[in-house]
N, C-alpha and C. Protein backbone atom coordinates (compact mmCIF):
# COMPACT_ATOMS: atom_id res chain seq x y z
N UNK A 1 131.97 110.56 81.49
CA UNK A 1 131.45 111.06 82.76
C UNK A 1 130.21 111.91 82.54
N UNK A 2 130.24 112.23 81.60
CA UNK A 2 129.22 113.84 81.61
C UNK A 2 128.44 112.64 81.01
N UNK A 3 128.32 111.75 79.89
CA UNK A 3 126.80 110.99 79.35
C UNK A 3 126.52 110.56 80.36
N UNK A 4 126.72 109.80 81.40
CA UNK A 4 126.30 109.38 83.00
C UNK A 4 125.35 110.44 83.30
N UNK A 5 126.01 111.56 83.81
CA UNK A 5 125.06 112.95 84.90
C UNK A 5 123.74 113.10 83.64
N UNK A 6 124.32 113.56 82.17
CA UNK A 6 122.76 113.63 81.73
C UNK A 6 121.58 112.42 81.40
N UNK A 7 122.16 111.14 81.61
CA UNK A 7 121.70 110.31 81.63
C UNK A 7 120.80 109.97 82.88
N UNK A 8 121.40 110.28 83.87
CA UNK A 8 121.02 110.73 85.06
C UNK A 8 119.74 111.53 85.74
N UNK A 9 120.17 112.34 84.85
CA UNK A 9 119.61 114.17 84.93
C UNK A 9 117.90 113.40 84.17
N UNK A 10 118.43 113.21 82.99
CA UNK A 10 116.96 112.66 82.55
C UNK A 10 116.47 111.52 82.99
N UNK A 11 116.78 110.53 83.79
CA UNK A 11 116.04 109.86 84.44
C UNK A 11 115.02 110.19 85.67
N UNK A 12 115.74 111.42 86.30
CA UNK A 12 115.12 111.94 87.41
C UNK A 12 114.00 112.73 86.88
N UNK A 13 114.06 113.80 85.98
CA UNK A 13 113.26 114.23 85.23
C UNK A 13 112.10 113.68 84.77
N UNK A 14 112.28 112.33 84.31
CA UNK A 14 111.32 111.53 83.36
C UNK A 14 110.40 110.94 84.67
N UNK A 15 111.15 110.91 85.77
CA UNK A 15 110.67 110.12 87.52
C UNK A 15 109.61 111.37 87.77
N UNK A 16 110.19 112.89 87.76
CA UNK A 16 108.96 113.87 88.06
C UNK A 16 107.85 113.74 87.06
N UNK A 17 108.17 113.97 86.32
CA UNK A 17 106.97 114.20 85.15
C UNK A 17 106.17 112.72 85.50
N UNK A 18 106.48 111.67 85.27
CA UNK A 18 105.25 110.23 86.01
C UNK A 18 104.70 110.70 87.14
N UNK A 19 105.57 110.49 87.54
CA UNK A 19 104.73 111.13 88.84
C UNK A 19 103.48 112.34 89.34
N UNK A 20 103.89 113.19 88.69
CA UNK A 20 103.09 114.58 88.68
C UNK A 20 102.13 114.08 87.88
N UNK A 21 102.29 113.42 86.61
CA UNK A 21 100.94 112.82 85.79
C UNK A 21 100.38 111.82 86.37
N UNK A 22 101.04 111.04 87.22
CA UNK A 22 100.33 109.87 87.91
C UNK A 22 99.05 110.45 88.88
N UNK A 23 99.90 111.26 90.01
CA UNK A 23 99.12 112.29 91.10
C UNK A 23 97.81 112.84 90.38
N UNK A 24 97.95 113.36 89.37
CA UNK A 24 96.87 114.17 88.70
C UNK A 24 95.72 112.97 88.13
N UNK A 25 96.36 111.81 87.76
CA UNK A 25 95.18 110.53 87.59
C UNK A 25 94.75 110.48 88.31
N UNK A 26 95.26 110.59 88.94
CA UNK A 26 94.92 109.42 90.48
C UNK A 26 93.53 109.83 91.51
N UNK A 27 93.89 111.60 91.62
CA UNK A 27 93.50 112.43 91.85
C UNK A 27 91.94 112.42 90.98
N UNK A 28 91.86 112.51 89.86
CA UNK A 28 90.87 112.60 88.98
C UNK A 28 89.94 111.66 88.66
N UNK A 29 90.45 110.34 89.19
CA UNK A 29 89.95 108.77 89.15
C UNK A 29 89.28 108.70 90.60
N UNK A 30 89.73 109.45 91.84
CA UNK A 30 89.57 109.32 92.91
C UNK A 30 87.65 110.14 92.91
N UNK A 31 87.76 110.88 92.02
CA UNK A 31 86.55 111.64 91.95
C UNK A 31 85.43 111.26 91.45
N UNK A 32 85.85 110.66 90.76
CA UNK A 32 84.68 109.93 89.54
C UNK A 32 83.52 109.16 90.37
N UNK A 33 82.16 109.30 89.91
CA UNK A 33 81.08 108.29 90.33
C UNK A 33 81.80 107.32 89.79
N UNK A 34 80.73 106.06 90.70
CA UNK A 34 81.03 104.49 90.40
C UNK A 34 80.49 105.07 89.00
N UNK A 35 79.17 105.54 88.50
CA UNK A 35 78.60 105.73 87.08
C UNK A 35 80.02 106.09 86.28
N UNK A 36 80.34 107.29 86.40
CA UNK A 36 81.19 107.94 85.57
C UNK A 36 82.68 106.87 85.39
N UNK A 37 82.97 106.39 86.41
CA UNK A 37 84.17 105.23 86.36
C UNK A 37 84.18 104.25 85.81
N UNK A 38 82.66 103.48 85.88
CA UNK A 38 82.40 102.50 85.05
C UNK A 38 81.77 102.87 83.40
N UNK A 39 81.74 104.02 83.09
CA UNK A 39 81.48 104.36 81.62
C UNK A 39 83.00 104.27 81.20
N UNK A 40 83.66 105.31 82.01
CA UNK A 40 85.08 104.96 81.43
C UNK A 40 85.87 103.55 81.43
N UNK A 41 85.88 102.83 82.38
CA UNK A 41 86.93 101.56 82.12
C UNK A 41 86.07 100.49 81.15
N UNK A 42 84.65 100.51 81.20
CA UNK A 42 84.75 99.74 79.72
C UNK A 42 84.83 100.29 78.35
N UNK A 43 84.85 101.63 78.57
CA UNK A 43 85.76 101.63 77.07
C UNK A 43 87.22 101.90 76.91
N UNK A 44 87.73 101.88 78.00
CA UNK A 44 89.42 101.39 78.13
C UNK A 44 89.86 99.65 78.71
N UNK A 45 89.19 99.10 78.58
CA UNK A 45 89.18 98.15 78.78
C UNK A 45 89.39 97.42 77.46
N UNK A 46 88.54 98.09 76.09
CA UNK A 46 89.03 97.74 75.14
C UNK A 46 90.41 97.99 74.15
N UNK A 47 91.33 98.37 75.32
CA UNK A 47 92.81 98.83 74.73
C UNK A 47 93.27 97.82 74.84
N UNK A 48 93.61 96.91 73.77
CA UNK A 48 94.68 95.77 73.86
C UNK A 48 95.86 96.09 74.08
N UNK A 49 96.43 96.82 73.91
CA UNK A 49 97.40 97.41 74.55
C UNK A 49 97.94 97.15 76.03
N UNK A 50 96.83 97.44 76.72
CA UNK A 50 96.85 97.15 78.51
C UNK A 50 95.98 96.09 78.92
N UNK A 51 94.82 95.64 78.18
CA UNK A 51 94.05 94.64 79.16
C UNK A 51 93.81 93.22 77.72
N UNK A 52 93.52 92.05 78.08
CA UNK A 52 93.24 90.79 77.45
C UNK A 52 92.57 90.48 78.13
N UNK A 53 91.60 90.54 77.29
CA UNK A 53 90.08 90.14 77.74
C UNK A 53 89.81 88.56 77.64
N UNK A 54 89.40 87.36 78.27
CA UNK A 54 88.96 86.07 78.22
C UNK A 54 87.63 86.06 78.28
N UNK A 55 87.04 85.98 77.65
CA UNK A 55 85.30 85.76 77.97
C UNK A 55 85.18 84.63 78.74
N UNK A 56 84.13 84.55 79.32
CA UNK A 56 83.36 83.65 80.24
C UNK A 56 82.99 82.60 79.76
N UNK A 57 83.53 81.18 79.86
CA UNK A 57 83.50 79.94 79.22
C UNK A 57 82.28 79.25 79.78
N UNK A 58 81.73 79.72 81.13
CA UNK A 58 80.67 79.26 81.36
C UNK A 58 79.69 80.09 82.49
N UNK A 59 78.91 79.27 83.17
CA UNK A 59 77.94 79.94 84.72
C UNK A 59 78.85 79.74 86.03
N UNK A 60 78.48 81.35 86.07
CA UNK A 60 79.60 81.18 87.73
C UNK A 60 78.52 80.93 88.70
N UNK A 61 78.51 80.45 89.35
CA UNK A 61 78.32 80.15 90.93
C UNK A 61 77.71 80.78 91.45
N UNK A 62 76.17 80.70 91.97
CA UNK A 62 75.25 81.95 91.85
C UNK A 62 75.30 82.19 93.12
N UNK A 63 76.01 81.15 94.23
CA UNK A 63 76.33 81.66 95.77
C UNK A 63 77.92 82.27 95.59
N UNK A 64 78.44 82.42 95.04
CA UNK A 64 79.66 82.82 94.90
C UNK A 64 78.96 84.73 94.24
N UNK A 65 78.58 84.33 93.11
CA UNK A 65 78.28 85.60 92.63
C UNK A 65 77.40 86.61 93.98
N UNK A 66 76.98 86.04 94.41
CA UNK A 66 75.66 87.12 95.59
C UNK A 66 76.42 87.55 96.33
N UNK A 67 78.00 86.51 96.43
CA UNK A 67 78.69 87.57 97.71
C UNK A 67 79.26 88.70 97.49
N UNK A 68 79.55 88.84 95.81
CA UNK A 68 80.25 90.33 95.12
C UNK A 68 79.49 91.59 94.90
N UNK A 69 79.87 92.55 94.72
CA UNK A 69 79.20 93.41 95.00
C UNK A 69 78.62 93.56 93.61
N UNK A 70 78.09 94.32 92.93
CA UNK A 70 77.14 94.35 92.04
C UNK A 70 78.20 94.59 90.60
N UNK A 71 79.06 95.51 91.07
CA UNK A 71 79.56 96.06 89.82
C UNK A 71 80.61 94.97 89.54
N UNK A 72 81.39 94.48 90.42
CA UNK A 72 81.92 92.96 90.19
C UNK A 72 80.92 91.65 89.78
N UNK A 73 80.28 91.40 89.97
CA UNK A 73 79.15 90.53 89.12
C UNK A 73 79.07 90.69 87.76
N UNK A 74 78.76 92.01 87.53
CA UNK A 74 78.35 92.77 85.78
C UNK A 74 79.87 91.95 85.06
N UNK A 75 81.07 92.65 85.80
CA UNK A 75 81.84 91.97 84.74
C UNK A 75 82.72 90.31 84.78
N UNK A 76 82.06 89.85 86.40
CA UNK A 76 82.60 88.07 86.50
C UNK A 76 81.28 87.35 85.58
N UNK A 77 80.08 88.09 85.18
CA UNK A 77 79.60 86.85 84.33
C UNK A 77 79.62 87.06 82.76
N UNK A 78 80.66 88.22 82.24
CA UNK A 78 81.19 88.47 81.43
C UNK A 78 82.81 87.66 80.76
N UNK A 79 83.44 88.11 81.82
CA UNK A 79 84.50 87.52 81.65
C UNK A 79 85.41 86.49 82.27
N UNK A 80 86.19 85.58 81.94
CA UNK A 80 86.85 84.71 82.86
C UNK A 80 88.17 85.32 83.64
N UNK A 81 88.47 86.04 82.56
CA UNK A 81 89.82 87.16 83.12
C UNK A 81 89.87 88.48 82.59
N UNK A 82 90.44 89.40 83.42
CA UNK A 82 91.09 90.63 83.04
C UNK A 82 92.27 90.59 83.47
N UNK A 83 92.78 90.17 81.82
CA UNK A 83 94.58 90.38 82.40
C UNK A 83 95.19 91.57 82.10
N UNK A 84 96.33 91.77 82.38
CA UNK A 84 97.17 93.03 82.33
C UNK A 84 98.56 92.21 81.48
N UNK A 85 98.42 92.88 80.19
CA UNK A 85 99.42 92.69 79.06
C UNK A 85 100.20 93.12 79.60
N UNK A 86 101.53 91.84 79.38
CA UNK A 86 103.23 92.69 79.90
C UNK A 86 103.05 91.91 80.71
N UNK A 87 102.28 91.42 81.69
CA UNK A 87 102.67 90.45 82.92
C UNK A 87 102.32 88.70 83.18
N UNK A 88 102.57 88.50 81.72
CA UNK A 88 102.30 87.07 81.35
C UNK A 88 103.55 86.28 81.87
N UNK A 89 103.22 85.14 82.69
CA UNK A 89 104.75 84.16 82.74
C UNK A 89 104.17 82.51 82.87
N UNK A 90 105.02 82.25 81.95
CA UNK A 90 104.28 80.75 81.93
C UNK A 90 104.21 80.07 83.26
N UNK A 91 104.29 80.26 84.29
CA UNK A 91 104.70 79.31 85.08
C UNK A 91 103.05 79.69 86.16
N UNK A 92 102.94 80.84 85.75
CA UNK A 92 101.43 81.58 86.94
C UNK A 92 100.65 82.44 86.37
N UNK A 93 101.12 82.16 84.63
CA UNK A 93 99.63 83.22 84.27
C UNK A 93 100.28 84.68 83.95
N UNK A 94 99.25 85.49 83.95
CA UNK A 94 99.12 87.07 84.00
C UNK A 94 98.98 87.54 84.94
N UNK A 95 99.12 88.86 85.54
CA UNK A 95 98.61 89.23 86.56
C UNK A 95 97.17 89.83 86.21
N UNK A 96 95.98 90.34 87.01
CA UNK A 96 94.44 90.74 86.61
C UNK A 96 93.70 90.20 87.83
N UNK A 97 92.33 90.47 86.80
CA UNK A 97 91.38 89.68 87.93
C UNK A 97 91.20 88.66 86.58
N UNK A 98 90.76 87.70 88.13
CA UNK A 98 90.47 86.28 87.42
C UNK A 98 89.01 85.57 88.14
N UNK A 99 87.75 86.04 87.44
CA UNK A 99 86.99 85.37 87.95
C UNK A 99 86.47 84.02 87.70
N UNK A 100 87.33 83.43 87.37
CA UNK A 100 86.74 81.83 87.27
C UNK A 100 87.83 81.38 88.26
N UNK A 101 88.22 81.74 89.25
CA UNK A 101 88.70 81.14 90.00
C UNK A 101 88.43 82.08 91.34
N UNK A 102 87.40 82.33 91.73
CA UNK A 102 86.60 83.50 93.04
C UNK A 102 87.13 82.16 94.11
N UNK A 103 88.32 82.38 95.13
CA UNK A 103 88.18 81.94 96.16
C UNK A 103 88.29 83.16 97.52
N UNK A 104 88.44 82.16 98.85
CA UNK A 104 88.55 83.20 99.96
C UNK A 104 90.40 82.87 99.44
N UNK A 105 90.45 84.81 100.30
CA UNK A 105 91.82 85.71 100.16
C UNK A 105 92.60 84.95 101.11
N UNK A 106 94.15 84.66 100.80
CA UNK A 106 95.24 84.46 101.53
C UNK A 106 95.61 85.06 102.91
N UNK A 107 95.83 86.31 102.28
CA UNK A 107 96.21 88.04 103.05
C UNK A 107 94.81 88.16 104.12
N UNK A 108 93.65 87.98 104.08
CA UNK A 108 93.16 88.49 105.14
C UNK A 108 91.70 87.83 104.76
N UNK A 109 91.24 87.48 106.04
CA UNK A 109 90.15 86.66 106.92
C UNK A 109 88.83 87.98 106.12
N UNK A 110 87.54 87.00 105.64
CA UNK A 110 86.14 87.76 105.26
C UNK A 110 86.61 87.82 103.67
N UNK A 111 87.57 88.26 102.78
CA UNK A 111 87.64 89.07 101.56
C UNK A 111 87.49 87.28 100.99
N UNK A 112 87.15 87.62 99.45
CA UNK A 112 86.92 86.70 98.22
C UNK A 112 87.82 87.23 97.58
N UNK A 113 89.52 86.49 97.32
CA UNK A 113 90.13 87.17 95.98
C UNK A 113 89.23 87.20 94.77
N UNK A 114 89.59 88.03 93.83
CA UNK A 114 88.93 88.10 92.38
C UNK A 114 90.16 88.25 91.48
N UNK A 115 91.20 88.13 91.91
CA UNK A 115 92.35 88.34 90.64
C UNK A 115 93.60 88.90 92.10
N UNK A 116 95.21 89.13 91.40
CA UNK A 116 96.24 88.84 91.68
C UNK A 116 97.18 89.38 91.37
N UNK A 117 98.23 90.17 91.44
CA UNK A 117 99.20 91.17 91.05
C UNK A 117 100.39 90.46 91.90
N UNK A 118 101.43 90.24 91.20
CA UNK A 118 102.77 90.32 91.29
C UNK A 118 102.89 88.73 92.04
N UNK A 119 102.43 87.47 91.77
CA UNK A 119 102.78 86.38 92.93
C UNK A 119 103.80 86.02 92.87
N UNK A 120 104.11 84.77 93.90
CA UNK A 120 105.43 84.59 94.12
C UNK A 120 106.79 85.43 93.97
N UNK A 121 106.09 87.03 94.72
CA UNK A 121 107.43 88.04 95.03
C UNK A 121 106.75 88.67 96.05
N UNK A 122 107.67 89.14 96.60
CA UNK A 122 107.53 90.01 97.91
C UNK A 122 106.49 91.28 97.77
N UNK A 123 106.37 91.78 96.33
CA UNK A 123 104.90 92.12 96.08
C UNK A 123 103.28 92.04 95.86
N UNK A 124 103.62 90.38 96.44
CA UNK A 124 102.04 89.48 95.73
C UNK A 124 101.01 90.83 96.20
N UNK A 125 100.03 90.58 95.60
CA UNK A 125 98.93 91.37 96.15
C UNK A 125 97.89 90.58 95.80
N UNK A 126 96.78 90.92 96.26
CA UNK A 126 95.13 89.64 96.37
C UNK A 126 94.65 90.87 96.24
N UNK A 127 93.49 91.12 94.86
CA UNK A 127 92.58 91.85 94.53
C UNK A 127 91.40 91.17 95.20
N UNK A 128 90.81 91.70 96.17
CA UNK A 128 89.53 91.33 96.93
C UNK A 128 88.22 92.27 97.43
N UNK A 129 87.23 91.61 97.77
CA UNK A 129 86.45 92.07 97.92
C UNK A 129 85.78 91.93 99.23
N UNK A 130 85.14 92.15 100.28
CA UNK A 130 84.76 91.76 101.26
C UNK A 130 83.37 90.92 100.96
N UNK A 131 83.69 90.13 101.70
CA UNK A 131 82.60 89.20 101.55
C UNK A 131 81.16 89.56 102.01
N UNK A 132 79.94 89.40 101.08
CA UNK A 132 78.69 89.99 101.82
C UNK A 132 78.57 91.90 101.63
N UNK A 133 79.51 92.53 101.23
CA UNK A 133 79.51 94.07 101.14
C UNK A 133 78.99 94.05 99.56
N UNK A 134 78.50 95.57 99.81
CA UNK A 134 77.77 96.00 98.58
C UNK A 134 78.65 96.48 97.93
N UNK A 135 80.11 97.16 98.39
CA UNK A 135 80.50 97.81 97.31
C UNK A 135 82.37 97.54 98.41
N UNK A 136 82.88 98.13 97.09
CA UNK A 136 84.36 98.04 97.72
C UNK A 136 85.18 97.12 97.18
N UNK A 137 86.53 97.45 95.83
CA UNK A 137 87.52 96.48 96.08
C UNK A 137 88.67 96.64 96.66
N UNK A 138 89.49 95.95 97.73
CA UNK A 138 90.79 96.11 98.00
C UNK A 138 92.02 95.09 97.58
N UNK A 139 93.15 96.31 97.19
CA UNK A 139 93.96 95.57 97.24
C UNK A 139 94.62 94.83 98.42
N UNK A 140 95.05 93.64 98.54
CA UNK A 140 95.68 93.54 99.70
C UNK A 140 97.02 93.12 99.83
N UNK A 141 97.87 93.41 100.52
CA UNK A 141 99.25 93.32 100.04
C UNK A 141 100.03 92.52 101.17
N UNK A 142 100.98 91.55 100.55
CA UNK A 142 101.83 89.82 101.28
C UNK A 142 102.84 91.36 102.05
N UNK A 143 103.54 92.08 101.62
CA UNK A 143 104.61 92.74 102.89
C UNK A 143 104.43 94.24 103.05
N UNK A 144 103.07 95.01 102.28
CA UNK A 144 102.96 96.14 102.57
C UNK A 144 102.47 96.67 103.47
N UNK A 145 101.78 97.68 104.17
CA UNK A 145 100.62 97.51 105.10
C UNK A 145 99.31 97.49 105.17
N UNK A 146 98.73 98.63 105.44
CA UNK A 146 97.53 98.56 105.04
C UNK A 146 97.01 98.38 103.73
N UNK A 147 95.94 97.89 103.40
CA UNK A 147 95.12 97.49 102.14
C UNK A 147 94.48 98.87 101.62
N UNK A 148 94.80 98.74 99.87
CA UNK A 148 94.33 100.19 99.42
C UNK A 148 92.83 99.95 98.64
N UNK A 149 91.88 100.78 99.36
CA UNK A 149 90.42 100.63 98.98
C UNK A 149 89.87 101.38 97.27
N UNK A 150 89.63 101.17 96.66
CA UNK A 150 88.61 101.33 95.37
C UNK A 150 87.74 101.60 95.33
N UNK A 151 86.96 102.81 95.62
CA UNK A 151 85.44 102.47 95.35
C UNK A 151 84.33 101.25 94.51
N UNK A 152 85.02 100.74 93.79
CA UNK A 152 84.27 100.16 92.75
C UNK A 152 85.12 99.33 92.11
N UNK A 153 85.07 98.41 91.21
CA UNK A 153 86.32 97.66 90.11
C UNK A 153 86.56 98.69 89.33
N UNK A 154 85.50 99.35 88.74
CA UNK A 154 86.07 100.33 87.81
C UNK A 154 86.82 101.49 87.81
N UNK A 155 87.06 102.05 89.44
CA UNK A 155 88.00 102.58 90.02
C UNK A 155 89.47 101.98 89.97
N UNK A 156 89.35 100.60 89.81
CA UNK A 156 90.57 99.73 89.85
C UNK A 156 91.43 99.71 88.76
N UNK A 157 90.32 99.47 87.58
CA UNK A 157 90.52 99.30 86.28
C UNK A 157 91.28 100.55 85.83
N UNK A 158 90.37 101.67 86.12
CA UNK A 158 90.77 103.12 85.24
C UNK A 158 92.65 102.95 86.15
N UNK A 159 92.72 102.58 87.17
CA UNK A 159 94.12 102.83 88.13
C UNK A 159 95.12 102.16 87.19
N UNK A 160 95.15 100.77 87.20
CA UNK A 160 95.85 99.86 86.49
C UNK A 160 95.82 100.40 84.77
N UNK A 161 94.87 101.02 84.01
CA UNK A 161 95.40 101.40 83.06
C UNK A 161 96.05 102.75 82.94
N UNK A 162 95.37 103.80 83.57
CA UNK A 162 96.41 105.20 83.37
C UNK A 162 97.58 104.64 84.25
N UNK A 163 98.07 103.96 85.26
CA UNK A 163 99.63 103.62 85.25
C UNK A 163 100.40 103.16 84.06
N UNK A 164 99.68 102.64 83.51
CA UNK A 164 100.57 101.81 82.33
C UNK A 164 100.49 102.72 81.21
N UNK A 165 99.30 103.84 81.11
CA UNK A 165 99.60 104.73 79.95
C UNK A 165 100.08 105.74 79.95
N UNK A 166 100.60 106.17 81.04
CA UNK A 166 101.04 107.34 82.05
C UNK A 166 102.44 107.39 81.71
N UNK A 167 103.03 105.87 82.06
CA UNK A 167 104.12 105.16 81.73
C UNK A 167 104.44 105.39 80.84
N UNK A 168 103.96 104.72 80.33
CA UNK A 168 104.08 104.68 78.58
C UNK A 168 104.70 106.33 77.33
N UNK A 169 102.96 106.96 78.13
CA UNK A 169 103.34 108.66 77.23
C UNK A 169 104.25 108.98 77.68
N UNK A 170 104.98 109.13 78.77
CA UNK A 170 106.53 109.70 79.61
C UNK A 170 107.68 108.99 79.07
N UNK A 171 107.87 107.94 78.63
CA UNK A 171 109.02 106.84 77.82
C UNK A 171 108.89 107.29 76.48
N UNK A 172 107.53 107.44 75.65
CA UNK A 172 108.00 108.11 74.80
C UNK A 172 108.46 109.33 74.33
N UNK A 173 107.64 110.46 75.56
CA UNK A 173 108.25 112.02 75.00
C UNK A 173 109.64 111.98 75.63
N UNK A 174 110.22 111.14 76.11
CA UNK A 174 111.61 111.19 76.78
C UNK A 174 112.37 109.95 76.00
N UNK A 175 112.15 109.76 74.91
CA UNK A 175 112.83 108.82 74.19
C UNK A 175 113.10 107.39 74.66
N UNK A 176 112.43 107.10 75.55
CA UNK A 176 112.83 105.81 76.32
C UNK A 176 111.91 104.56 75.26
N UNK A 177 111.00 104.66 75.01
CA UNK A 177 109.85 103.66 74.87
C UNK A 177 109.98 102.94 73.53
């Protein structure tokens, strides 16, 4: 009975501490210039750890490219994907952005998906962009509500990796990881 409650006890514990470190990312990512955001996620971008990089097998689509905003361009004629390690399944891939496949969004009328989180579950989400805008990515979500805005991809990027490293440092100082 009692390994249960402290088993317990430290799960809830290990739930504050993410959290409070998440808030404080989040918070701190929320601040950043597009400059300062995009210095940081390409050099966290090179953490294999969290992202798998595909280079760009060929020329994207130069009417496709004009509709993204600038800082999405820099890295769709770079790369074919940014996946997110840990969410590989043979049947649909990784979750990330995926720019060799820029179509219009499912979830909502004007946006260009650029990549995809969680499909075929009640969490799908469509990483998009509005079509024709200079700046802005949103997520958009199959059963949540409103769509959560990004200043920039690299606002996106820095998000998707301090979750996963946030994660991560909290599993290990709490013995989980």
């Amino acid at each position: 009975m009692f390994g249960w409650i402290k088993w317990l006890w430290k799960q809830l514990q290990m739930e504050k501490v993410k959290s409070q470190r998440w808030e404080a990312q989040r918070q701190r990512i929320a601040r950043l210039s597009v400059e300062q955001a995009r210095e940081e996620a390409l050099q966290v971008l090179q953490d294999e750890r969290v992202f798998r990089l595909v280079p760009a097998s060929g020329v994207r689509d130069a009417q496709i490219l004009a509709q993204l905003p600038a800082d999405v361009q820099e890295l769709a004629v770079q790369y074919d994907r940014i996946e997110l390690v840990g969410t590989e399944d043979e049947w649909r891939g990784a979750d990330g952005l995926d720019f060799s496949q820029i179509t219009p969004a499912e979830l909502r009328e004007g946006f260009l998906r650029i990549g995809r989180l969680a499909p075929d579950t009640d969490l799908y989400t469509e990483i998009a962009v509005p079509q024709g805008e200079p700046a802005g990515v949103y997520e958009l979500y199959w059963t949540l509500g409103e769509p959560k805005l990004y200043p920039s991809i690299y606002h996106w990027i820095l998000n998707e990796y301090w979750v996963d490293r946030v994660l991560r440092e909290v599993e290990e100082e709490f013995g989980e990881g």
